[in-house]
N, C-alpha and C. Protein backbone atom coordinates (compact mmCIF):
# COMPACT_ATOMS: atom_id res chain seq x y z
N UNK A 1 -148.33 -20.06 -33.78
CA UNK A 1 -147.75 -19.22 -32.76
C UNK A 1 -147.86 -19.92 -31.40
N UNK A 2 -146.91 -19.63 -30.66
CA UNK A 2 -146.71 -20.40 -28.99
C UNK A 2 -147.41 -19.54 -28.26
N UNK A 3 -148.38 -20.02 -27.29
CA UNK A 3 -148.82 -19.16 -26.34
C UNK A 3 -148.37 -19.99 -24.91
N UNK A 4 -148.28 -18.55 -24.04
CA UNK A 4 -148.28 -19.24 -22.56
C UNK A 4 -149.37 -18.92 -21.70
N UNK A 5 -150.07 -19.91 -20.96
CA UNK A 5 -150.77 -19.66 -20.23
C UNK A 5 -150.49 -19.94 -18.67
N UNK A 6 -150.18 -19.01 -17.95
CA UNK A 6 -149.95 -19.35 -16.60
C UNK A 6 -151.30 -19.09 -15.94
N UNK A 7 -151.66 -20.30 -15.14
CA UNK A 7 -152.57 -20.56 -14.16
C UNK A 7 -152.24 -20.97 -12.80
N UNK A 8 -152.25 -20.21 -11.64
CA UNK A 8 -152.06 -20.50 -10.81
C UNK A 8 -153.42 -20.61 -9.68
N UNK A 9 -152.89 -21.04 -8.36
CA UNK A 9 -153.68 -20.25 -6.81
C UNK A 9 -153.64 -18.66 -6.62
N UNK A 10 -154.36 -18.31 -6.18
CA UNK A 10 -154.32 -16.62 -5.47
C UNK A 10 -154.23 -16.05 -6.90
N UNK A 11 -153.34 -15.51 -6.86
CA UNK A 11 -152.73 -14.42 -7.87
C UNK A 11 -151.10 -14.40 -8.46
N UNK A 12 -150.72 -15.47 -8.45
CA UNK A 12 -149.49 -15.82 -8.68
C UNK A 12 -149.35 -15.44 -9.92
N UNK A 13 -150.53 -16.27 -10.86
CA UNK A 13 -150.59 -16.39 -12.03
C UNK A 13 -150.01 -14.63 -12.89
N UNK A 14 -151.07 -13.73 -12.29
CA UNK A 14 -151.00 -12.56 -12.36
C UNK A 14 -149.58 -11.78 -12.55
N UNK A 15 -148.71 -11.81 -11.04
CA UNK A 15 -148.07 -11.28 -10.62
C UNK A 15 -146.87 -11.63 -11.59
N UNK A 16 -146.99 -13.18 -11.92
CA UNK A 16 -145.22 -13.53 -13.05
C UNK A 16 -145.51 -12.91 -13.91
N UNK A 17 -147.07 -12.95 -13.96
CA UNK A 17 -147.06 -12.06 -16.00
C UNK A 17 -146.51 -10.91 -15.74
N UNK A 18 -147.01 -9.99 -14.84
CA UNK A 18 -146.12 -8.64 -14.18
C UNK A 18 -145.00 -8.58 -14.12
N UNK A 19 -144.13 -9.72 -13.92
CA UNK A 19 -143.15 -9.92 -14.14
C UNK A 19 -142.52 -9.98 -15.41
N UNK A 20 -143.22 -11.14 -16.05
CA UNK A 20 -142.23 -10.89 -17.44
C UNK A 20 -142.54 -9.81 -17.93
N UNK A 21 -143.44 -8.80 -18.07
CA UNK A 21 -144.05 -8.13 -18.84
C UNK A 21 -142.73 -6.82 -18.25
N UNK A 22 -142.20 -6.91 -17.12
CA UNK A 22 -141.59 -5.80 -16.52
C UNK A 22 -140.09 -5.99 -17.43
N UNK A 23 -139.58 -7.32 -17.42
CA UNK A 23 -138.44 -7.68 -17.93
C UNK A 23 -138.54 -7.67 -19.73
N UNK A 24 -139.24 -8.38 -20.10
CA UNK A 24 -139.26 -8.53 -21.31
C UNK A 24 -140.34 -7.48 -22.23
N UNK A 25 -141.47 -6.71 -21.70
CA UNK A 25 -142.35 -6.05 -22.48
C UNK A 25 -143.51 -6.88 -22.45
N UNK A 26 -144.47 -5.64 -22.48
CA UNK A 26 -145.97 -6.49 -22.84
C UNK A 26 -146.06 -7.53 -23.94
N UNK A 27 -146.64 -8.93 -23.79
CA UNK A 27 -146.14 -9.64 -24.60
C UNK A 27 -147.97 -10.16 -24.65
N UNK A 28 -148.61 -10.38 -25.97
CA UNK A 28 -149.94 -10.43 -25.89
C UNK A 28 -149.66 -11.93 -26.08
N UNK A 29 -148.68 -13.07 -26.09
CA UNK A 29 -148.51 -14.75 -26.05
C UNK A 29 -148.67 -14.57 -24.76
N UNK A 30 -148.57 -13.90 -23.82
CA UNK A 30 -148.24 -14.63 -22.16
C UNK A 30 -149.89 -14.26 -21.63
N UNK A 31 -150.53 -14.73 -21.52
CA UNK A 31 -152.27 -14.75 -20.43
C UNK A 31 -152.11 -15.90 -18.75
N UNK A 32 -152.88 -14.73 -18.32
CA UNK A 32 -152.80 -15.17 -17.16
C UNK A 32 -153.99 -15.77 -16.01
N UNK A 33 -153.99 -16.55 -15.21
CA UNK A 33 -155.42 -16.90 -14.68
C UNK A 33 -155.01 -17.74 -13.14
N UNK A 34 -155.60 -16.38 -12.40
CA UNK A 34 -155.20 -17.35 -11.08
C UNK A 34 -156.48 -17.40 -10.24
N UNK A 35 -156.81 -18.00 -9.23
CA UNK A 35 -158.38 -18.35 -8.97
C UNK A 35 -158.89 -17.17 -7.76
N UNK A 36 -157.75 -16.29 -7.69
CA UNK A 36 -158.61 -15.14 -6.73
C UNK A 36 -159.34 -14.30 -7.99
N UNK A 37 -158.93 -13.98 -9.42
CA UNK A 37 -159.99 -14.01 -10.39
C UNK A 37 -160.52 -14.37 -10.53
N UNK A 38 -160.12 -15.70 -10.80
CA UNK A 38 -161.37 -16.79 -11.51
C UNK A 38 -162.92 -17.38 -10.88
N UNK A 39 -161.64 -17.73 -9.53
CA UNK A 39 -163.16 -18.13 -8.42
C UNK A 39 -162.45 -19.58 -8.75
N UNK A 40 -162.78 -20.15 -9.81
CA UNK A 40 -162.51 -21.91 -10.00
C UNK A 40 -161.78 -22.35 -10.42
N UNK A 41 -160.63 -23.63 -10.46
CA UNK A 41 -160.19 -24.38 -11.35
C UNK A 41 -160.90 -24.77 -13.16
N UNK A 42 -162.51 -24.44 -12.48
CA UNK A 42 -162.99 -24.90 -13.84
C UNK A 42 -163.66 -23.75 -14.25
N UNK A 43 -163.61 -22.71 -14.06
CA UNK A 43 -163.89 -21.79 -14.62
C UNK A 43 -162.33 -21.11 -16.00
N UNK A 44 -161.50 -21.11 -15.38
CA UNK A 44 -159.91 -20.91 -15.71
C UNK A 44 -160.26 -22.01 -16.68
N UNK A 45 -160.06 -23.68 -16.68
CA UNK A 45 -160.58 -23.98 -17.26
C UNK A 45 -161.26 -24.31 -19.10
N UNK A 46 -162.42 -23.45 -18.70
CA UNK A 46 -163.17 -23.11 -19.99
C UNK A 46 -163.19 -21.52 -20.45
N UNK A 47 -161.95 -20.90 -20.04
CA UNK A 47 -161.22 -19.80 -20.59
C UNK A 47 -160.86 -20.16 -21.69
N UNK A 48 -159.59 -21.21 -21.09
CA UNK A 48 -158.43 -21.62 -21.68
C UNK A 48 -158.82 -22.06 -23.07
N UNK A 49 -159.96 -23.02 -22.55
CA UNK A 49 -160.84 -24.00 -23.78
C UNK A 49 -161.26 -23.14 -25.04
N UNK A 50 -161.94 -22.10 -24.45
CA UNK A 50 -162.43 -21.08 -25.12
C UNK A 50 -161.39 -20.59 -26.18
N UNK A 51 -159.82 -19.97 -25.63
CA UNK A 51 -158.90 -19.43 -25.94
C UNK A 51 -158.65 -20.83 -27.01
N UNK A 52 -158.78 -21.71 -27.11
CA UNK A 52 -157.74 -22.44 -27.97
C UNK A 52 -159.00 -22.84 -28.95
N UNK A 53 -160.47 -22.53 -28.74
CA UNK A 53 -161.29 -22.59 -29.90
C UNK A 53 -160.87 -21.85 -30.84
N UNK A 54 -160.77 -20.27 -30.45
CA UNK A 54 -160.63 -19.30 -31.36
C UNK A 54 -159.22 -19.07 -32.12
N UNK A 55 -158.61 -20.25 -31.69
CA UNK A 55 -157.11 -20.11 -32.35
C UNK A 55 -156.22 -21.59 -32.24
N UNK A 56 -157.29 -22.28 -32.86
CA UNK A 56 -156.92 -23.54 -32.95
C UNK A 56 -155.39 -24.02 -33.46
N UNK A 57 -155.47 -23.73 -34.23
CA UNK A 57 -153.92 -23.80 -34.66
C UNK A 57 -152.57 -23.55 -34.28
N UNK A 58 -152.54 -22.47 -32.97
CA UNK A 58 -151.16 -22.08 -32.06
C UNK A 58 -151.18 -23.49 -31.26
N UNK A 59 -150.22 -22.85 -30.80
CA UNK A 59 -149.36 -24.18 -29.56
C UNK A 59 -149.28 -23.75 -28.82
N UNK A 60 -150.14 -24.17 -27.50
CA UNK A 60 -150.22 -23.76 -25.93
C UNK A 60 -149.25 -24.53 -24.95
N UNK A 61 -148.77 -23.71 -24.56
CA UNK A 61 -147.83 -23.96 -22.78
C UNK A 61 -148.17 -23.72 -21.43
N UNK A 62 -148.90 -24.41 -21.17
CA UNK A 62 -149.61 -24.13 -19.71
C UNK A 62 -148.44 -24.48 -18.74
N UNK A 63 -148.40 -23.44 -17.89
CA UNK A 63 -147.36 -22.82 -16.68
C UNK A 63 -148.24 -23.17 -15.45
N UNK A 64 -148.08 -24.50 -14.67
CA UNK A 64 -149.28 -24.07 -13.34
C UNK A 64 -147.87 -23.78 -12.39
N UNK A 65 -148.80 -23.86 -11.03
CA UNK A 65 -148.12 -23.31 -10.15
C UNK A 65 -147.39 -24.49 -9.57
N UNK A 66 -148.50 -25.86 -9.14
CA UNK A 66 -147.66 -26.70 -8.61
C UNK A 66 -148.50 -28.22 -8.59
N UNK A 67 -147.80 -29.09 -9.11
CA UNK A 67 -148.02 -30.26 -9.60
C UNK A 67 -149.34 -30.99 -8.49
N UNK A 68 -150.68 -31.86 -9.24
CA UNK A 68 -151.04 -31.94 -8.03
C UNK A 68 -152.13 -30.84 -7.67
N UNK A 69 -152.10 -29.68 -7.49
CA UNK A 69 -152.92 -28.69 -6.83
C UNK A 69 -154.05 -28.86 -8.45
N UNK A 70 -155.21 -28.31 -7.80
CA UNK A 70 -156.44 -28.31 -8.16
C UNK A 70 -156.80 -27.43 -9.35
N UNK A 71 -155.67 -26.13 -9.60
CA UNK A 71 -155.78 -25.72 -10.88
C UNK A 71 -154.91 -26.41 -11.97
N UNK A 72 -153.58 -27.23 -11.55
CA UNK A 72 -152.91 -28.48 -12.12
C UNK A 72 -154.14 -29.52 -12.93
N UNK A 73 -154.89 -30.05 -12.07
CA UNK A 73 -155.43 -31.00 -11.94
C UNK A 73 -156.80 -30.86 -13.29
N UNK A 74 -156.95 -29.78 -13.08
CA UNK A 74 -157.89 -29.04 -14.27
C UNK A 74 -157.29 -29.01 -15.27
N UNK A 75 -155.80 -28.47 -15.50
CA UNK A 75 -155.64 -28.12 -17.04
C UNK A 75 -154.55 -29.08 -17.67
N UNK A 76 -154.52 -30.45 -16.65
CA UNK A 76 -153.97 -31.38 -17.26
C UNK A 76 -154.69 -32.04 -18.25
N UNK A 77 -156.56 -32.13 -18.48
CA UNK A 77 -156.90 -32.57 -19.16
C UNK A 77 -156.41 -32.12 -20.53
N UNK A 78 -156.35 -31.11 -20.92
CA UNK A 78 -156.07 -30.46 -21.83
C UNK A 78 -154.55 -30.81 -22.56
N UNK A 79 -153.99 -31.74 -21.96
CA UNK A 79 -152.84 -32.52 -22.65
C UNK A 79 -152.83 -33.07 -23.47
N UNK A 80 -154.41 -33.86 -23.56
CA UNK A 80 -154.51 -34.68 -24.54
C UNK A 80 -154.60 -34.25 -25.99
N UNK A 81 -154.42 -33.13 -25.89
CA UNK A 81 -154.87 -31.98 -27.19
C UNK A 81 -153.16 -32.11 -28.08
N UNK A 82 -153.28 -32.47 -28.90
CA UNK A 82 -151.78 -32.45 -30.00
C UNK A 82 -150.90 -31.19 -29.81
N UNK A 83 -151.03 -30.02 -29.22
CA UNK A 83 -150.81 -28.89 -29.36
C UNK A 83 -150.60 -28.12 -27.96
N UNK A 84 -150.85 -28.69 -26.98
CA UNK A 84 -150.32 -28.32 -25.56
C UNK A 84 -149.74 -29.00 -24.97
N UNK A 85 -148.72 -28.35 -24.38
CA UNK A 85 -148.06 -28.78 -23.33
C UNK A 85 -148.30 -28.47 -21.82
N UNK A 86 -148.31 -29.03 -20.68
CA UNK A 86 -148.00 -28.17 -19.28
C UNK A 86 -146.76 -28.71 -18.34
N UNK A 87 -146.01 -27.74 -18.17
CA UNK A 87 -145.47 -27.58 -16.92
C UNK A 87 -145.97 -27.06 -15.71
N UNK A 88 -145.27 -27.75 -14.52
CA UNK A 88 -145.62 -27.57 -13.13
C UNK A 88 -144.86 -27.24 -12.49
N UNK A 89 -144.86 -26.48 -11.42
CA UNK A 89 -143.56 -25.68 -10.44
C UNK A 89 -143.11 -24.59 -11.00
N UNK A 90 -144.16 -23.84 -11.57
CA UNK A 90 -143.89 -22.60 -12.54
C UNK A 90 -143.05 -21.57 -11.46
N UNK A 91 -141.97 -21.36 -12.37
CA UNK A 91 -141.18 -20.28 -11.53
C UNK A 91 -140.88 -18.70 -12.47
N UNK A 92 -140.32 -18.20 -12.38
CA UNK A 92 -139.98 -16.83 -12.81
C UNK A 92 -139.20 -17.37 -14.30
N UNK A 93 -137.86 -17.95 -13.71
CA UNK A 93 -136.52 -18.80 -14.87
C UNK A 93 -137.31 -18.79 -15.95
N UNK A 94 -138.38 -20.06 -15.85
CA UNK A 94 -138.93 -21.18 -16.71
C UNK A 94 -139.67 -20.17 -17.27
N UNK A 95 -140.37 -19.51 -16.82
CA UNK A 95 -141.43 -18.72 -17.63
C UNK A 95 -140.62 -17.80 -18.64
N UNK A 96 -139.54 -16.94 -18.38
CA UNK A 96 -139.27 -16.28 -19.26
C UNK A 96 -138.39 -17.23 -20.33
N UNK A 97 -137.69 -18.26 -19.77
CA UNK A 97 -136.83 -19.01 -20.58
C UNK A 97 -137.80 -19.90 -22.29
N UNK A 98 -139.38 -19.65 -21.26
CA UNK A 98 -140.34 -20.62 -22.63
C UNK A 98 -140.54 -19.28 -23.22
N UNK A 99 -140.52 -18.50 -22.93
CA UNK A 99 -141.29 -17.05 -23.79
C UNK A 99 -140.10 -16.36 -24.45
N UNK A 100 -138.94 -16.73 -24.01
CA UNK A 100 -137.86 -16.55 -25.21
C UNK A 100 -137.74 -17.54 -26.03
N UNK A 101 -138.06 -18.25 -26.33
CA UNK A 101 -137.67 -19.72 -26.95
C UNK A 101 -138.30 -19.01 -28.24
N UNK A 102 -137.79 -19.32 -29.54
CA UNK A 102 -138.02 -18.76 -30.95
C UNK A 102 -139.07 -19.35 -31.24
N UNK A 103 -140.19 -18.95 -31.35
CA UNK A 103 -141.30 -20.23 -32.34
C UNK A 103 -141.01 -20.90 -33.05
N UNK A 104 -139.99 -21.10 -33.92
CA UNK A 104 -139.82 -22.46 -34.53
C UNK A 104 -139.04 -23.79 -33.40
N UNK A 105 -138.53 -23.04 -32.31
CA UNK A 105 -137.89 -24.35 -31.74
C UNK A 105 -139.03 -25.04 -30.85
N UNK A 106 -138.75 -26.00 -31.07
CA UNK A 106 -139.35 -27.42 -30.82
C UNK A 106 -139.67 -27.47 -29.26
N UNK A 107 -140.46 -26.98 -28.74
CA UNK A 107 -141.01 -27.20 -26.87
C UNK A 107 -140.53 -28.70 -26.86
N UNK A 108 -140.74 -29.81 -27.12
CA UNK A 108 -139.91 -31.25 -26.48
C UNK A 108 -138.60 -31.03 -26.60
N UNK A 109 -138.13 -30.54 -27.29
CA UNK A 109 -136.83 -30.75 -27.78
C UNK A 109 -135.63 -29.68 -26.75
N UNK A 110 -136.63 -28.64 -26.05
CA UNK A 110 -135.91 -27.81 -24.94
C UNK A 110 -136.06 -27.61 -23.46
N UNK A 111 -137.64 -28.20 -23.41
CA UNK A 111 -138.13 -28.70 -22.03
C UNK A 111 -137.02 -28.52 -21.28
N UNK A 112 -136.20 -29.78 -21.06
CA UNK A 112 -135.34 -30.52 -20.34
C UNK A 112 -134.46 -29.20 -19.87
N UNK A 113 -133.89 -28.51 -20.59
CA UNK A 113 -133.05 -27.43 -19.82
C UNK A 113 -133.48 -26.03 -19.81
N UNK A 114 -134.85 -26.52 -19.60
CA UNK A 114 -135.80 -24.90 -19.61
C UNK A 114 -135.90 -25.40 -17.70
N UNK A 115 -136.32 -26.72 -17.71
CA UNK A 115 -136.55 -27.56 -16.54
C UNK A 115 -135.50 -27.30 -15.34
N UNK A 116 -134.17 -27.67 -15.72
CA UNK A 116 -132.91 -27.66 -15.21
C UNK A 116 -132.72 -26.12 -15.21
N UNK A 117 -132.41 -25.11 -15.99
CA UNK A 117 -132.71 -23.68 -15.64
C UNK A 117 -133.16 -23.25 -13.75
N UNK A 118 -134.19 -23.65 -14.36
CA UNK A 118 -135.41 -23.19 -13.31
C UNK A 118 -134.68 -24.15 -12.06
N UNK A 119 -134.58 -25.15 -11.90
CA UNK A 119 -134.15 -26.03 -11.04
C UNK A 119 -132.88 -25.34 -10.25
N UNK A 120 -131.94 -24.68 -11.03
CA UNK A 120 -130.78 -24.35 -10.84
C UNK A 120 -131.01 -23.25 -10.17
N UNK A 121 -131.88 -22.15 -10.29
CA UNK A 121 -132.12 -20.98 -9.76
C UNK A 121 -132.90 -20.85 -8.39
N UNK A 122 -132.96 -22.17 -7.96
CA UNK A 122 -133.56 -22.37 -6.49
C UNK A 122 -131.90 -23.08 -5.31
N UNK A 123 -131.91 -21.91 -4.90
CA UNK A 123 -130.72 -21.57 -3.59
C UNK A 123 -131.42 -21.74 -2.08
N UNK A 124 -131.14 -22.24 -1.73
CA UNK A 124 -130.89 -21.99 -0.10
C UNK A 124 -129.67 -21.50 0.48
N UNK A 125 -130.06 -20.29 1.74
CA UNK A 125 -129.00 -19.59 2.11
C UNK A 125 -128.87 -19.14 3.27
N UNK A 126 -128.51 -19.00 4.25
CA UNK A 126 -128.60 -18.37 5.18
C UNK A 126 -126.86 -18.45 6.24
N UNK A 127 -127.14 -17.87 7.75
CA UNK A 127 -125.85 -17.04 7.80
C UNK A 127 -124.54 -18.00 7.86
N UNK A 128 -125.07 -19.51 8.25
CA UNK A 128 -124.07 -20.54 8.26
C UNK A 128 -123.64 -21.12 6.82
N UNK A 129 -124.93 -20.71 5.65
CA UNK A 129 -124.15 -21.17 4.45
C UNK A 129 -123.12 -20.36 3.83
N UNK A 130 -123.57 -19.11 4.26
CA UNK A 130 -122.93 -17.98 3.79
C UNK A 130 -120.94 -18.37 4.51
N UNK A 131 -120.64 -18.18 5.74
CA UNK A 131 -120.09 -18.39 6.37
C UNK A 131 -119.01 -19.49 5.50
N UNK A 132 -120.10 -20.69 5.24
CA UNK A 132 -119.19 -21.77 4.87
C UNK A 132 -118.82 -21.31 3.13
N UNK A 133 -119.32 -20.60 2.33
CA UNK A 133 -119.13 -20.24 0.90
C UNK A 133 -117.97 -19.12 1.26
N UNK A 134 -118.08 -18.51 2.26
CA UNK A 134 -116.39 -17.40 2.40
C UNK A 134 -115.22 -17.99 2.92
N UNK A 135 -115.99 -19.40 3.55
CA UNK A 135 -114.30 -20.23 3.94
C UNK A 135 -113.77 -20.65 2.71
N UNK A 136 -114.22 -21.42 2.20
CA UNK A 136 -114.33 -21.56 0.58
C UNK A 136 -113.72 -20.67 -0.21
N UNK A 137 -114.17 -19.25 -0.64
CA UNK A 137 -113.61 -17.71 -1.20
C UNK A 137 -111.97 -18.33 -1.05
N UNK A 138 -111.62 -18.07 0.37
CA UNK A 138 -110.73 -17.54 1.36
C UNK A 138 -109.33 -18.87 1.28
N UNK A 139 -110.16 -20.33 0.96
CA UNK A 139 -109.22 -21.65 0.60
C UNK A 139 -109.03 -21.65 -0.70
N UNK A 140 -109.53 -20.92 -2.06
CA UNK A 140 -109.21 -20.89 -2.89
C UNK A 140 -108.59 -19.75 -3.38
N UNK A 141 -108.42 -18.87 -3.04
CA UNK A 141 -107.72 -17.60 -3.18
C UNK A 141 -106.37 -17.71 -3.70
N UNK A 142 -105.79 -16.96 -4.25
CA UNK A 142 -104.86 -16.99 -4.92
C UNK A 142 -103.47 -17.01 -4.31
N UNK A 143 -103.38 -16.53 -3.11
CA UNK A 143 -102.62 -16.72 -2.16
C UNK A 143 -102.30 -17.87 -1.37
């Protein structure tokens, strides 16, 4: 079975599970660990460690928050393990896009446009872009 573990700073970690859990249903694969719980990178950590004693055999997806940062930096060791993966720049997209993914499909094999997803769903906007996307509307119009 695939599990996800999102670990973030503050309470991030928390709040996406709230999230998917709002969109998709309580889902007992998705656990969460961000360090205004935890207190540590290495406390989160030897959760995780813990979590994959007692269920050696699933396949873990660690979700951090952002490449680099200090709870990253912790649960990258845990790569070396045949059976986990982590992503970094955990967003909303990516998280629900890995927690739909069927357990038999292959995490390498979908990465890449779980990646691009998430990538795609980051906009910048404001009143001059807006402006220039209705000149746009207005030059392609059917008229």
């Amino acid at each position: 079975m695939r599990k996800l573990i999102l670990a973030s700073h503050g309470s991030l970690a928390e709040g996406m599970k709230s999230a998917v859990s709002m969109i998709l249903g309580d889902t007992a694969e998705v656990s969460a660990f961000g360090l205004d719980t935890w207190g540590t990178p290495q406390a989160v950590l030897g959760k995780v460690r813990e979590m994959m004693e007692q269920e050696p055999e699933d396949e873990y997806v660690l979700l951090c928050d952002i490449k680099g940062g200090s709870v990253y930096n912790a649960m990258i060791e845990l790569c070396m393990e045949p059976n986990v993966s982590i992503i970094s720049g955990m967003n909303l997209g990516v998280v629900l896009g890995t927690a739909l993914l069927p357990q038999e499909a292959v995490l390498s094999d979908e990465i890449e446009d779980l990646i691009e997803e998430g990538r795609q769903g980051i906009q910048f906007c404001n009143a001059s872009v807006m402006k220039k996307l209705k000149e746009k509307e207005s030059e392609d119009g059917l008229w």
